[in-house]
C-alpha atoms as a PDB file:
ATOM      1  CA  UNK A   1       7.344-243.656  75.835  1.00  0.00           C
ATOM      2  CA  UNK A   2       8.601-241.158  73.238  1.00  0.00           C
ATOM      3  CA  UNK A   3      11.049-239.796  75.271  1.00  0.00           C
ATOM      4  CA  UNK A   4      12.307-243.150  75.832  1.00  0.00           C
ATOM      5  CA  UNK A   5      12.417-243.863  71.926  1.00  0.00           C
ATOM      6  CA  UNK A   6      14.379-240.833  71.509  1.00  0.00           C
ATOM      7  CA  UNK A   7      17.091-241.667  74.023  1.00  0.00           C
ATOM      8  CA  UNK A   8      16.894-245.487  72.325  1.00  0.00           C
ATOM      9  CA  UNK A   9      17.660-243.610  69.086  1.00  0.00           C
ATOM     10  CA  UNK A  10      19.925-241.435  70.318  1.00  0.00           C
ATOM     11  CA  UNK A  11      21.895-244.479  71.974  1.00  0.00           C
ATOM     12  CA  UNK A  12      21.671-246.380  68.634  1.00  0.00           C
ATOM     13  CA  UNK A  13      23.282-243.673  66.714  1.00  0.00           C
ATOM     14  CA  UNK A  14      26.297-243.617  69.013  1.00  0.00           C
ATOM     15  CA  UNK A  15      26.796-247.272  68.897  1.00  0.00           C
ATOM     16  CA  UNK A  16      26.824-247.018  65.144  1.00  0.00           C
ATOM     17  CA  UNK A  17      28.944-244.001  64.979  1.00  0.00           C
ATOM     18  CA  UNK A  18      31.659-245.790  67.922  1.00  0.00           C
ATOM     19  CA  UNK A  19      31.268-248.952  65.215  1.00  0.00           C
ATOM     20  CA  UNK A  20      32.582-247.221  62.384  1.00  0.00           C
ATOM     21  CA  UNK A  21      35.369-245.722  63.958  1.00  0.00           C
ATOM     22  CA  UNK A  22      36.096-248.542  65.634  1.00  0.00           C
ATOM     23  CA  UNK A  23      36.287-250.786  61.904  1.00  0.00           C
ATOM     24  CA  UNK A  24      38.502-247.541  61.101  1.00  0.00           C
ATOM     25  CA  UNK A  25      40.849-247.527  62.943  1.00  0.00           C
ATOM     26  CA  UNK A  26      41.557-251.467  62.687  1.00  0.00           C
ATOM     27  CA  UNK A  27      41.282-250.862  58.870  1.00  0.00           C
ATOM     28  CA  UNK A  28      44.564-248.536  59.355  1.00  0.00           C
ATOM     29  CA  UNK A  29      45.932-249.637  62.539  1.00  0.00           C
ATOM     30  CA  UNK A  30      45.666-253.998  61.087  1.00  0.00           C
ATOM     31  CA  UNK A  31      44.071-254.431  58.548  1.00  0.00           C
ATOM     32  CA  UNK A  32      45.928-252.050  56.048  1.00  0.00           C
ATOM     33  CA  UNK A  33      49.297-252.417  57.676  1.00  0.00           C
ATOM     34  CA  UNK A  34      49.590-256.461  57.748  1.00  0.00           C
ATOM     35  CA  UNK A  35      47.391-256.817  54.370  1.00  0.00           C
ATOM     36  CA  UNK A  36      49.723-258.551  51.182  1.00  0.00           C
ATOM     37  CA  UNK A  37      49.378-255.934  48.381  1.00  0.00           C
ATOM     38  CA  UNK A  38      49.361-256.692  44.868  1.00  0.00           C
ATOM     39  CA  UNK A  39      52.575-257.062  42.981  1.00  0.00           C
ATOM     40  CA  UNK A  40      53.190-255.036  40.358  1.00  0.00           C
ATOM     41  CA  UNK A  41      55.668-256.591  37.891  1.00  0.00           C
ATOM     42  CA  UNK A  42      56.612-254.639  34.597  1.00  0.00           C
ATOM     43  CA  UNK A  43      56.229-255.959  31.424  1.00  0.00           C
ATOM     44  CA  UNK A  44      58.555-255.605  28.705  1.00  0.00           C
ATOM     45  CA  UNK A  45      58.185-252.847  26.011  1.00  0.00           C
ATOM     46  CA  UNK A  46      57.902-254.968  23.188  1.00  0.00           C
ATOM     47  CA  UNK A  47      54.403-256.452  22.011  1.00  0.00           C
ATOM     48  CA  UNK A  48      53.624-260.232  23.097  1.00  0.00           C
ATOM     49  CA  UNK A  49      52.296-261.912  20.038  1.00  0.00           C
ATOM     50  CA  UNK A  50      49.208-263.916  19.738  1.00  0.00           C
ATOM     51  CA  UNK A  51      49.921-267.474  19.449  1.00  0.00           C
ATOM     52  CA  UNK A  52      48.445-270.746  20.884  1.00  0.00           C
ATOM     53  CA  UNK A  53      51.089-272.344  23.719  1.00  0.00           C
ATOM     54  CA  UNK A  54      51.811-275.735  23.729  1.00  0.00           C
ATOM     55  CA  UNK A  55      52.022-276.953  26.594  1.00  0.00           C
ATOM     56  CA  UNK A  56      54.647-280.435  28.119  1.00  0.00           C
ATOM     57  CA  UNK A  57      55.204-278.821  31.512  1.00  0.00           C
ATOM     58  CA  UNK A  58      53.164-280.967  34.306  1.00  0.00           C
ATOM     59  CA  UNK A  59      50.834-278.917  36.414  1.00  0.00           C
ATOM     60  CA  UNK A  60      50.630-281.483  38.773  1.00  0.00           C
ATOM     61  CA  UNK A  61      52.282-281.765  42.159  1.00  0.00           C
ATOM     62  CA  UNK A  62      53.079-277.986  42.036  1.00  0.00           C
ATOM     63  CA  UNK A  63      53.245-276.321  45.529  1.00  0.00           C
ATOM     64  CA  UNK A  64      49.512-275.380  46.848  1.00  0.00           C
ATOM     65  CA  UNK A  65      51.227-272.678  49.694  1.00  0.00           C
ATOM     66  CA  UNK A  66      54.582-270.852  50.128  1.00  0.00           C
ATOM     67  CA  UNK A  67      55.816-268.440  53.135  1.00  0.00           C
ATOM     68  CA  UNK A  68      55.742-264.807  52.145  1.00  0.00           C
ATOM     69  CA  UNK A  69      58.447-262.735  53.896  1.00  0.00           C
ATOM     70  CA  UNK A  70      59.105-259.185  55.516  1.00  0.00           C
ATOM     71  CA  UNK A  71      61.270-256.681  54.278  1.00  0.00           C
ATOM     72  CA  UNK A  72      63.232-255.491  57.214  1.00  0.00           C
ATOM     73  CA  UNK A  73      63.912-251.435  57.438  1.00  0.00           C
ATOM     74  CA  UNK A  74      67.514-250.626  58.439  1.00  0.00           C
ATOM     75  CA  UNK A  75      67.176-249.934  61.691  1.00  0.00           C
ATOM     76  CA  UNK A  76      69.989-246.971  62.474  1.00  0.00           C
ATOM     77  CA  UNK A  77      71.065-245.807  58.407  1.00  0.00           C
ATOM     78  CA  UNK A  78      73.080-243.644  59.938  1.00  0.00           C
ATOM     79  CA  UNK A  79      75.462-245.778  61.923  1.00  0.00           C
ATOM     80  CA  UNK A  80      75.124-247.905  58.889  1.00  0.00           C
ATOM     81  CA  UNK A  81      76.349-245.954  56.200  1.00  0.00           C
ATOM     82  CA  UNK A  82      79.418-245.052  58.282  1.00  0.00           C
ATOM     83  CA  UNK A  83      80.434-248.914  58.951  1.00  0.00           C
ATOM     84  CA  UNK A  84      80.674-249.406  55.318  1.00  0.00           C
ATOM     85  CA  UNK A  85      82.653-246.232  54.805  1.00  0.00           C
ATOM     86  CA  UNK A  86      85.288-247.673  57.193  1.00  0.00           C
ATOM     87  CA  UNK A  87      85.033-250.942  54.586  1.00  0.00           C
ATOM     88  CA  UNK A  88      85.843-248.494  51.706  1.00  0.00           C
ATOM     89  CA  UNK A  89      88.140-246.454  53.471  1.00  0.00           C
ATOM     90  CA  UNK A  90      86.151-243.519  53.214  1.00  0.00           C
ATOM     91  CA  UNK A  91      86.675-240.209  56.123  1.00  0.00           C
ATOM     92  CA  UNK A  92      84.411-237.544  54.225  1.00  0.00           C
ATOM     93  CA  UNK A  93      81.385-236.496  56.447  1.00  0.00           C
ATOM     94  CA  UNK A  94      77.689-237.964  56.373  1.00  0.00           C
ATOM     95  CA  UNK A  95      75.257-235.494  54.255  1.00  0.00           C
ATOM     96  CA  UNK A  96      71.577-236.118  53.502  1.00  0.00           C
ATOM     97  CA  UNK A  97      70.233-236.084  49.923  1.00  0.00           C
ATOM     98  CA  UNK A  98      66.493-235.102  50.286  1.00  0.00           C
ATOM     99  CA  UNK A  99      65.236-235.637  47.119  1.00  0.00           C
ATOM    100  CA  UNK A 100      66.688-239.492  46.746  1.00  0.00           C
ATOM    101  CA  UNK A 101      65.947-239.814  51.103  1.00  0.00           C
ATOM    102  CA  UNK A 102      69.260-241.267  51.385  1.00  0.00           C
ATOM    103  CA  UNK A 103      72.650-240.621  53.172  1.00  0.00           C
ATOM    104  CA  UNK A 104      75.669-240.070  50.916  1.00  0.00           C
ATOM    105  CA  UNK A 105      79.344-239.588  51.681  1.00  0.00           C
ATOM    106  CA  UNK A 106      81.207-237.780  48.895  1.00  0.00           C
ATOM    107  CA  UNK A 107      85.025-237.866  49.200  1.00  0.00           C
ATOM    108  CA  UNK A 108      87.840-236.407  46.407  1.00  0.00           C
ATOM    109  CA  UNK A 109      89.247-233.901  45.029  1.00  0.00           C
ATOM    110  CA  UNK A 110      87.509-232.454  41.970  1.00  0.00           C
ATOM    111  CA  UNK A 111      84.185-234.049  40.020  1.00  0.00           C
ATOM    112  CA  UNK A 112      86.004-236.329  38.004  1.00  0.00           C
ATOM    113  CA  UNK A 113      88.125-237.993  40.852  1.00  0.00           C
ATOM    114  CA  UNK A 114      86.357-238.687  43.649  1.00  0.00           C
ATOM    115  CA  UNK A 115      84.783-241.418  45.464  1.00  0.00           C
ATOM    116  CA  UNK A 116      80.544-241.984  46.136  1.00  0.00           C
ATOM    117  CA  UNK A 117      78.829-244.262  49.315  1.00  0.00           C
ATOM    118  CA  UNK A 118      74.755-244.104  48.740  1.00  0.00           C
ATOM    119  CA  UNK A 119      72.236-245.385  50.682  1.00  0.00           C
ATOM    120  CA  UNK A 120      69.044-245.705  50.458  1.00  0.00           C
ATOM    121  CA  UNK A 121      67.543-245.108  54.134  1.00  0.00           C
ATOM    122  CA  UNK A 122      63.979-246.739  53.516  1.00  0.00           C
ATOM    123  CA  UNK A 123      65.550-249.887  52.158  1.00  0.00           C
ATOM    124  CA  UNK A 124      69.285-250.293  52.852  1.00  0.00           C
ATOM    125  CA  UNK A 125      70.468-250.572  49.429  1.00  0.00           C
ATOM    126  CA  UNK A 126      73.378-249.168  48.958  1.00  0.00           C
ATOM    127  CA  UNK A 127      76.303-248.158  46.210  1.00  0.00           C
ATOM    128  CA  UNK A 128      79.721-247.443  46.484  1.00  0.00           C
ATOM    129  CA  UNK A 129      81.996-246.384  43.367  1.00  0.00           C
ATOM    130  CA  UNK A 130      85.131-244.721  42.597  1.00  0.00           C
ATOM    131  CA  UNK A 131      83.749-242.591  40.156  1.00  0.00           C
ATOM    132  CA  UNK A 132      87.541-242.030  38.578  1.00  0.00           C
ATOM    133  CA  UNK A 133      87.564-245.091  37.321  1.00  0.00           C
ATOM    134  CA  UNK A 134      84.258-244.036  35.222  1.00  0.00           C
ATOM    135  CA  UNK A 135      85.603-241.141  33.514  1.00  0.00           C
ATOM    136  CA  UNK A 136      88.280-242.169  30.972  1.00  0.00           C
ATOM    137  CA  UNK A 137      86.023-244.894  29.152  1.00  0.00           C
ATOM    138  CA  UNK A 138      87.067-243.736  25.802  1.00  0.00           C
ATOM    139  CA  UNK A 139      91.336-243.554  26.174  1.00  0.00           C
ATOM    140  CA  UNK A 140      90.821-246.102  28.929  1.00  0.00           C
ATOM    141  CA  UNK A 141      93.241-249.201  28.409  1.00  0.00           C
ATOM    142  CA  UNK A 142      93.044-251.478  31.128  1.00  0.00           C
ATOM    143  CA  UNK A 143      96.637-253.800  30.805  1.00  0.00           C
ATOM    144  CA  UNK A 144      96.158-256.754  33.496  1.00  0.00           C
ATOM    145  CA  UNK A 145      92.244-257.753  33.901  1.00  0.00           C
ATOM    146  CA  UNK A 146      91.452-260.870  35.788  1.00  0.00           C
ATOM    147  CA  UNK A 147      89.636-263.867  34.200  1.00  0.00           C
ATOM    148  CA  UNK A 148      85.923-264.250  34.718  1.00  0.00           C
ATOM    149  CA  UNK A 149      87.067-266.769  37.370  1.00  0.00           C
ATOM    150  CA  UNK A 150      89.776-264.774  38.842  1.00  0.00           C
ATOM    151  CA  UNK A 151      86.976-261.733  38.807  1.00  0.00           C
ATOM    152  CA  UNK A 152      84.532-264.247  40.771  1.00  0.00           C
ATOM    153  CA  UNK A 153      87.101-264.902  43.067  1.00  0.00           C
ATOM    154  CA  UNK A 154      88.315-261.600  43.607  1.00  0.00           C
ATOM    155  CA  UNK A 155      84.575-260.219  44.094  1.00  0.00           C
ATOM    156  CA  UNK A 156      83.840-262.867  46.403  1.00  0.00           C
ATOM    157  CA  UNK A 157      86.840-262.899  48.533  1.00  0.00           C
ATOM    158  CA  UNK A 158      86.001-259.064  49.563  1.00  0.00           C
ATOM    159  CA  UNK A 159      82.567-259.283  50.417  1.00  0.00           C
ATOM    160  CA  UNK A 160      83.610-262.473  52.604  1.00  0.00           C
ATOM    161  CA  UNK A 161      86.504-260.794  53.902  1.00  0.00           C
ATOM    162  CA  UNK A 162      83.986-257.581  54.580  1.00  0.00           C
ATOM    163  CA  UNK A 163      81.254-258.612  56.165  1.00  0.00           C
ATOM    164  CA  UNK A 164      79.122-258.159  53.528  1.00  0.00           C
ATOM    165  CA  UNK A 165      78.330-261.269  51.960  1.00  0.00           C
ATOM    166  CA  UNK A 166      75.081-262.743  51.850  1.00  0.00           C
ATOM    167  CA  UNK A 167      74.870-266.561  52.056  1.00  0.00           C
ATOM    168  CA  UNK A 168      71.538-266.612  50.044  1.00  0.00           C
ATOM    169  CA  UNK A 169      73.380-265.651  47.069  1.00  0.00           C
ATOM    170  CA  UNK A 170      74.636-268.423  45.627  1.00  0.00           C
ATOM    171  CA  UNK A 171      74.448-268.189  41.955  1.00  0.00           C
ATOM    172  CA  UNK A 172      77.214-266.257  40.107  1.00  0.00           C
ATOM    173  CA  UNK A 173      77.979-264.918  36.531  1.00  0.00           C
ATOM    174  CA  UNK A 174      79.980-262.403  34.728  1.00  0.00           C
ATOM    175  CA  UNK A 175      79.177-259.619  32.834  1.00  0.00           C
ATOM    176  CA  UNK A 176      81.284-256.579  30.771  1.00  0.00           C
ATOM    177  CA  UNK A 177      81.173-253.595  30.497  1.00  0.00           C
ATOM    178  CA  UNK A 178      82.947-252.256  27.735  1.00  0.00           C
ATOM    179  CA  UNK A 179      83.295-249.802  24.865  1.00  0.00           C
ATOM    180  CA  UNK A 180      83.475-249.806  20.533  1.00  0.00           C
ATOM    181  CA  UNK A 181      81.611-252.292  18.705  1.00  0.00           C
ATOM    182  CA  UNK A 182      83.160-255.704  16.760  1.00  0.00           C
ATOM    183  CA  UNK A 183      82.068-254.076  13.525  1.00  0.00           C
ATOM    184  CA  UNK A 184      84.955-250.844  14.263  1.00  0.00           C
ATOM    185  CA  UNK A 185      87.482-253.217  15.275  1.00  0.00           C
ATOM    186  CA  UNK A 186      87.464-251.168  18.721  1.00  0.00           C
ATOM    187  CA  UNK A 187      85.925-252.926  21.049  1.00  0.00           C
ATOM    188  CA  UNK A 188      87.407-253.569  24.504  1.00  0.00           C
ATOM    189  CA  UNK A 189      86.250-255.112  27.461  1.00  0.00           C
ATOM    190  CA  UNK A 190      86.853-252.337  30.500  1.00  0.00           C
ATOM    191  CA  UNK A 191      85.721-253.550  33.767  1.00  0.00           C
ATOM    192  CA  UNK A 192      83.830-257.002  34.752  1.00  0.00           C
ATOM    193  CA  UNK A 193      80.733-256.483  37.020  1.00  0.00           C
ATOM    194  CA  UNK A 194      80.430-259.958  38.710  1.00  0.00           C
ATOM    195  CA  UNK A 195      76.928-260.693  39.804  1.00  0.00           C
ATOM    196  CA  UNK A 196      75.235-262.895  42.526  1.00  0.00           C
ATOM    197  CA  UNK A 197      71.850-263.705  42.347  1.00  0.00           C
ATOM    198  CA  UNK A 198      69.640-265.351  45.329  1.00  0.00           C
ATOM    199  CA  UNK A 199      67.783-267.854  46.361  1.00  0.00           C
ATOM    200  CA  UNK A 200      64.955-268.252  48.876  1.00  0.00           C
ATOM    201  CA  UNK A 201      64.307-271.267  50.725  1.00  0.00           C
ATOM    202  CA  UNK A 202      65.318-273.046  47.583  1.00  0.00           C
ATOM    203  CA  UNK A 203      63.871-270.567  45.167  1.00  0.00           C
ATOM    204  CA  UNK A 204      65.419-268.195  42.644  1.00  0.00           C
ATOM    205  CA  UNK A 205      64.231-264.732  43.060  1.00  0.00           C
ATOM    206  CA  UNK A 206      63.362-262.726  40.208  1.00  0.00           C
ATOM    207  CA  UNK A 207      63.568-258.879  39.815  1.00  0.00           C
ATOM    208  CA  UNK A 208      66.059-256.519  41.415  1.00  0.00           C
ATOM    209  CA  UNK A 209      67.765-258.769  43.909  1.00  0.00           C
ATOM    210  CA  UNK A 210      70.982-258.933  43.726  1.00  0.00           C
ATOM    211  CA  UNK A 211      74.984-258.088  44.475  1.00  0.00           C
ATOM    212  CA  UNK A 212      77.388-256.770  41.931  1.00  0.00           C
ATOM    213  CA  UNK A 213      80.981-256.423  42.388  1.00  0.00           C
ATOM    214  CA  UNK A 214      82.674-254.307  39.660  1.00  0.00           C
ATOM    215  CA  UNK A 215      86.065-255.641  38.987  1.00  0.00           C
ATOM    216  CA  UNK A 216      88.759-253.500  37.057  1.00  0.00           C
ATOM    217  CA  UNK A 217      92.382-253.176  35.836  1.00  0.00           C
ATOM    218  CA  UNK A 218      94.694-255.516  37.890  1.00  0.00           C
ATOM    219  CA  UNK A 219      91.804-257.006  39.839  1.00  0.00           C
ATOM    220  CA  UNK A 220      90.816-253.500  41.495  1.00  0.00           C
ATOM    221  CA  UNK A 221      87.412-252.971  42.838  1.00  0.00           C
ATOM    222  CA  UNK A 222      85.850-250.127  41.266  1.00  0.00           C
ATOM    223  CA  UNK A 223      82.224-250.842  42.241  1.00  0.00           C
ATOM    224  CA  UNK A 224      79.908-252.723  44.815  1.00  0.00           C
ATOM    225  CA  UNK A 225      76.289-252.445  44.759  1.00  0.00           C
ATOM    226  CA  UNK A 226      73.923-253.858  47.241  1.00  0.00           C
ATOM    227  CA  UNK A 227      70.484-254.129  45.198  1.00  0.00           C
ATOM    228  CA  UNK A 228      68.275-255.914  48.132  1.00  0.00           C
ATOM    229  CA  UNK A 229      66.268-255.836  51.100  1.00  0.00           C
ATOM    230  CA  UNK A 230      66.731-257.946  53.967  1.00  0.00           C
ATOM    231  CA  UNK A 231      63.983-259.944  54.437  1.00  0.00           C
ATOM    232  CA  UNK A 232      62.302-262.184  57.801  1.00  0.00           C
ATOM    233  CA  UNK A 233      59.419-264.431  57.501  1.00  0.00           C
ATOM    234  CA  UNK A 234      55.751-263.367  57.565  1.00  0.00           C
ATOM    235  CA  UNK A 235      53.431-265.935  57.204  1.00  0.00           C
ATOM    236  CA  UNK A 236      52.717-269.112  54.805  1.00  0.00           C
ATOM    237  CA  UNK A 237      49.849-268.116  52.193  1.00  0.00           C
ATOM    238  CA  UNK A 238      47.642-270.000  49.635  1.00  0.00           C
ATOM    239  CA  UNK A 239      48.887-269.924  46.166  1.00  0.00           C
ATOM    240  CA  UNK A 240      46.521-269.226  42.827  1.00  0.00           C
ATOM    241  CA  UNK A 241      46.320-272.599  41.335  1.00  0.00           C
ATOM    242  CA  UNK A 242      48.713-273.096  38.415  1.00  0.00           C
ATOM    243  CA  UNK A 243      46.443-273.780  35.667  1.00  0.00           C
ATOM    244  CA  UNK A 244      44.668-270.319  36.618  1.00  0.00           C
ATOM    245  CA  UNK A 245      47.873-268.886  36.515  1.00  0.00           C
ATOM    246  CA  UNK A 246      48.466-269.791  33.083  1.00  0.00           C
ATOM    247  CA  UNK A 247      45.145-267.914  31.900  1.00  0.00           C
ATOM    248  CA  UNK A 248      46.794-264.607  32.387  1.00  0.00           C
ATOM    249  CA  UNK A 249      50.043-265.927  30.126  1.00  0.00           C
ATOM    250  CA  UNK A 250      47.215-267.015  27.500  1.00  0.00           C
ATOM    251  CA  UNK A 251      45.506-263.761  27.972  1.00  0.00           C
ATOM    252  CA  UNK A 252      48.930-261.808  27.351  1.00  0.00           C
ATOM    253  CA  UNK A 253      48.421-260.225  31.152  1.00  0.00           C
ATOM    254  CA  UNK A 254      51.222-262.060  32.126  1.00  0.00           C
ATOM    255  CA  UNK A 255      55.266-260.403  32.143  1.00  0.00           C
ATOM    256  CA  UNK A 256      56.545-262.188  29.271  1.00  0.00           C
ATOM    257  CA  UNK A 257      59.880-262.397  27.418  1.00  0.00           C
ATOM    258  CA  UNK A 258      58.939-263.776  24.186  1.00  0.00           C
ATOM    259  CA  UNK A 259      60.025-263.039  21.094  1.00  0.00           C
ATOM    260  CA  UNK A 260      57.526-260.802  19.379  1.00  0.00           C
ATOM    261  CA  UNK A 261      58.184-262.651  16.411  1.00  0.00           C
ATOM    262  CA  UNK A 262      57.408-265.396  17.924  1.00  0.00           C
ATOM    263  CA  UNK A 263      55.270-267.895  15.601  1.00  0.00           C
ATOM    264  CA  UNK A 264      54.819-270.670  18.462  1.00  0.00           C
ATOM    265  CA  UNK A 265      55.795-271.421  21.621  1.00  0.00           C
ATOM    266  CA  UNK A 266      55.807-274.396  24.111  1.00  0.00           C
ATOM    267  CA  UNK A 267      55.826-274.530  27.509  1.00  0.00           C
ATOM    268  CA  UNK A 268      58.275-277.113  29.005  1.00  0.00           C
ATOM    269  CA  UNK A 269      58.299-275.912  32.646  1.00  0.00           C
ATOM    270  CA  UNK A 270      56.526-274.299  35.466  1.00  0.00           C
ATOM    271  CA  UNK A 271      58.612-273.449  38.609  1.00  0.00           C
ATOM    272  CA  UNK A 272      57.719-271.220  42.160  1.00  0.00           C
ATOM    273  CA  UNK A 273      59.910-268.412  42.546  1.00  0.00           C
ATOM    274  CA  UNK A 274      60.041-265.034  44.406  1.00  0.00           C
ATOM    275  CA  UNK A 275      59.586-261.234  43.328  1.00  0.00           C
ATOM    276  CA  UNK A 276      61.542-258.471  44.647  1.00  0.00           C
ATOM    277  CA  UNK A 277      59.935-255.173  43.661  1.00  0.00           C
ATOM    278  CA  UNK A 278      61.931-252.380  42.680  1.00  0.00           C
ATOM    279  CA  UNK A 279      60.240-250.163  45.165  1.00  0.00           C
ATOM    280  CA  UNK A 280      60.313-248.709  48.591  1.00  0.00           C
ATOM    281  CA  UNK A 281      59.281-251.083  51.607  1.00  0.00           C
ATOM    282  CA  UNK A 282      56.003-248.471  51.409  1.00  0.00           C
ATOM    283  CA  UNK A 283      55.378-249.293  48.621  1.00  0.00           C
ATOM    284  CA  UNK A 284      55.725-253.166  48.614  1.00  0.00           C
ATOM    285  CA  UNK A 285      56.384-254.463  52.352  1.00  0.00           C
ATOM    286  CA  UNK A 286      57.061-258.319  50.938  1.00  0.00           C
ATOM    287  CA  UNK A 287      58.872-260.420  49.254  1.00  0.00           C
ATOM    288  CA  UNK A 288      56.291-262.465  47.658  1.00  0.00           C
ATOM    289  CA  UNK A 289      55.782-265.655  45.863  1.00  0.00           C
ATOM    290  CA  UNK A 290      55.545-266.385  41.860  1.00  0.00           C
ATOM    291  CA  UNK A 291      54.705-268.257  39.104  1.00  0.00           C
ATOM    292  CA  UNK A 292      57.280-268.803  36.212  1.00  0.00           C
ATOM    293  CA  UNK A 293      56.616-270.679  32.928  1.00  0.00           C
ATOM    294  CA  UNK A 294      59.425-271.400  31.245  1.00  0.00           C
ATOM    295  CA  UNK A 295      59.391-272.408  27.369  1.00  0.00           C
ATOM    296  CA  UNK A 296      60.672-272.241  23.800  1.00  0.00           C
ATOM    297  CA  UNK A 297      59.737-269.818  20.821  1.00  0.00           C
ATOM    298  CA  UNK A 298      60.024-270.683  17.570  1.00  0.00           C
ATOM    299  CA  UNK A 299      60.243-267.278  15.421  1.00  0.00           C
ATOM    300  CA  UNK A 300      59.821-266.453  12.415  1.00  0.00           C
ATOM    301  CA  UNK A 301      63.150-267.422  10.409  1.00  0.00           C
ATOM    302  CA  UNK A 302      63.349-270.837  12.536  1.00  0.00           C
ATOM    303  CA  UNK A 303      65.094-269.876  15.341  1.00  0.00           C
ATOM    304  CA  UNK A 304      64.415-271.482  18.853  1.00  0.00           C
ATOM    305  CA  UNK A 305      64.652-268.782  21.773  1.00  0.00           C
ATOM    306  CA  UNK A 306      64.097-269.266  25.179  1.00  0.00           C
ATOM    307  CA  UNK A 307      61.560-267.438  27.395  1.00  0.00           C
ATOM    308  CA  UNK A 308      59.752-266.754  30.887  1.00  0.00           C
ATOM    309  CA  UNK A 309      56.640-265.513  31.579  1.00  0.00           C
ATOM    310  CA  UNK A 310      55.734-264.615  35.311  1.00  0.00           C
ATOM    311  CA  UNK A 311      52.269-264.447  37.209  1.00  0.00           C
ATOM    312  CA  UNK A 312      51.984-263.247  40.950  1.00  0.00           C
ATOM    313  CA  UNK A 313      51.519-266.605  42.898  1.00  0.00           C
ATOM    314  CA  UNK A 314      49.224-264.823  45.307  1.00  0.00           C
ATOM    315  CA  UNK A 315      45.165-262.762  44.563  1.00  0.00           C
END
């Protein structure tokens, strides 16, 4: 009989030992892989003040579940990278940066004039820019640059023309870049980086998503960056409810825009959105699902300013 309790014991302690590796190795082989992490949006320098929102937005009818999506890895960044160096017109040879993991294709004649293709091989992002056009800013005169329109047109018609265009981004707007200030009676607008910003299954997406095509002197393109991940879809999730949502904006855990003079503030709007995170695909494999209130700050000397605060949709 005690023999037999030994070898019972014995046969216990392996069927507890084959249980925990067995709830191991679905921990790293499911569990960890195919689990949503939590976002991790940054908040802005400046100090959110302590004041008591209003509040006219409706919480009602809000969304109660939303799909969460992918991020796709390139699948051959090598063969990649040297497509888009045909685009650009580029014949120097593919090198490896280590230190950024990306592929890089360097092509000119000294380091003032020559021409860069990055890109990023755990996310596909990539940059190309003819860095000659970056290194006269201060007795740089440009003579003939395009309207804002022309410049949306001109961005636009490339990328189409390219290959490289992304239906999803739809919305479009026009920045400078320039150099000298109002106040010195110097200031000149150099180059116009023309931006197009996404949308998701009829959502805006916040954080680094987006195109920009730099446009300079007689409608030249100086610049395109490719600032996203390609996503699929994953699966549909539950969402935190609104008004729990609004807690964290309440309890300043929220990333907020406000003023931080702000003396009061109402919130006239609550909107579903998406986040993409700055990161790797390691680091954040989706493209997940947000809440943004949207409302007015009154500051200190009267003025009304505008402002967002955003709150992961998902726990």
């Amino acid at each position: 009989m005690k023999i037999n309790g030994i070898k019972i014991g014995n046969m216990l302690k392996v069927f507890f030992v084959i249980l925990i590796i067995a709830f191991i190795a679905g921990y790293f082989l499911y569990i960890r892989p195919n689990r949503i992490p939590p976002l991790n949006i940054p908040k802005p320098g400046n100090e959110i003040p302590e004041i008591d929102y209003k509040v006219t937005a409706k919480f009602d009818n809000l969304p109660t579940e939303a799909m969460v999506y992918r991020f796709k890895k390139p699948k051959d960044p090598e063969a990649e990278i040297k497509s888009l160096a045909k685009i650009f017109g580029l014949n120097g040879e593919v090198q490896y940066y280590q230190a950024a993991n990306e592929y890089f294709i360097k092509e000119g004649v000294d380091d003032r004039d020559y021409r860069l293709l990055r890109y990023q091989i755990n996310t596909g992002r990539w940059v190309y820019t003819d860095m000659k056009e970056y290194m006269h800013n201060y007795d740089y005169k440009p003579q003939n640059l395009p309207s804002d329109e022309e410049a949306k047109k001109i961005a636009l018609d490339f990328l189409k023309k390219n290959g490289i265009y992304d239906k999803r981004f739809i919305y479009c707007g026009v920045a400078y870049e320039s150099s000298g200030s109002a106040l010195t009676n110097d200031y000149k607008v150099l180059r116009k980086d023309v931006n197009f910003f996404p949308v998701v299954d009829g959502k805006d997406v916040y954080g680094v998503s987006k195109i920009i095509v730099t446009v300079g002197d007689n409608g030249k393109i100086v610049e395109v960056t490719k600032w996203y991940k390609e996503i699929e879809e994953y699966k549909k999730v539950k969402l935190v409810p609104v008004e729990k949502a609004f807690e964290k904006v309440k309890k300043e855990e929220a990333s907020n825009s406000i003023n931080p003079k702000a003396k009061s503030a109402t919130i006239k709007e609550v909107v579903l959105a998406y986040w993409e995170d700055a990161g790797t695909i390691e680091e954040q494999p989706y493209l997940q699902p947000v809440w943004v209130f949207v409302g007015e700050a009154v500051t200190e000397d009267g003025k009304v300013e505008k402002f967002d605060a955003i709150v992961p949709a998902i726990e």
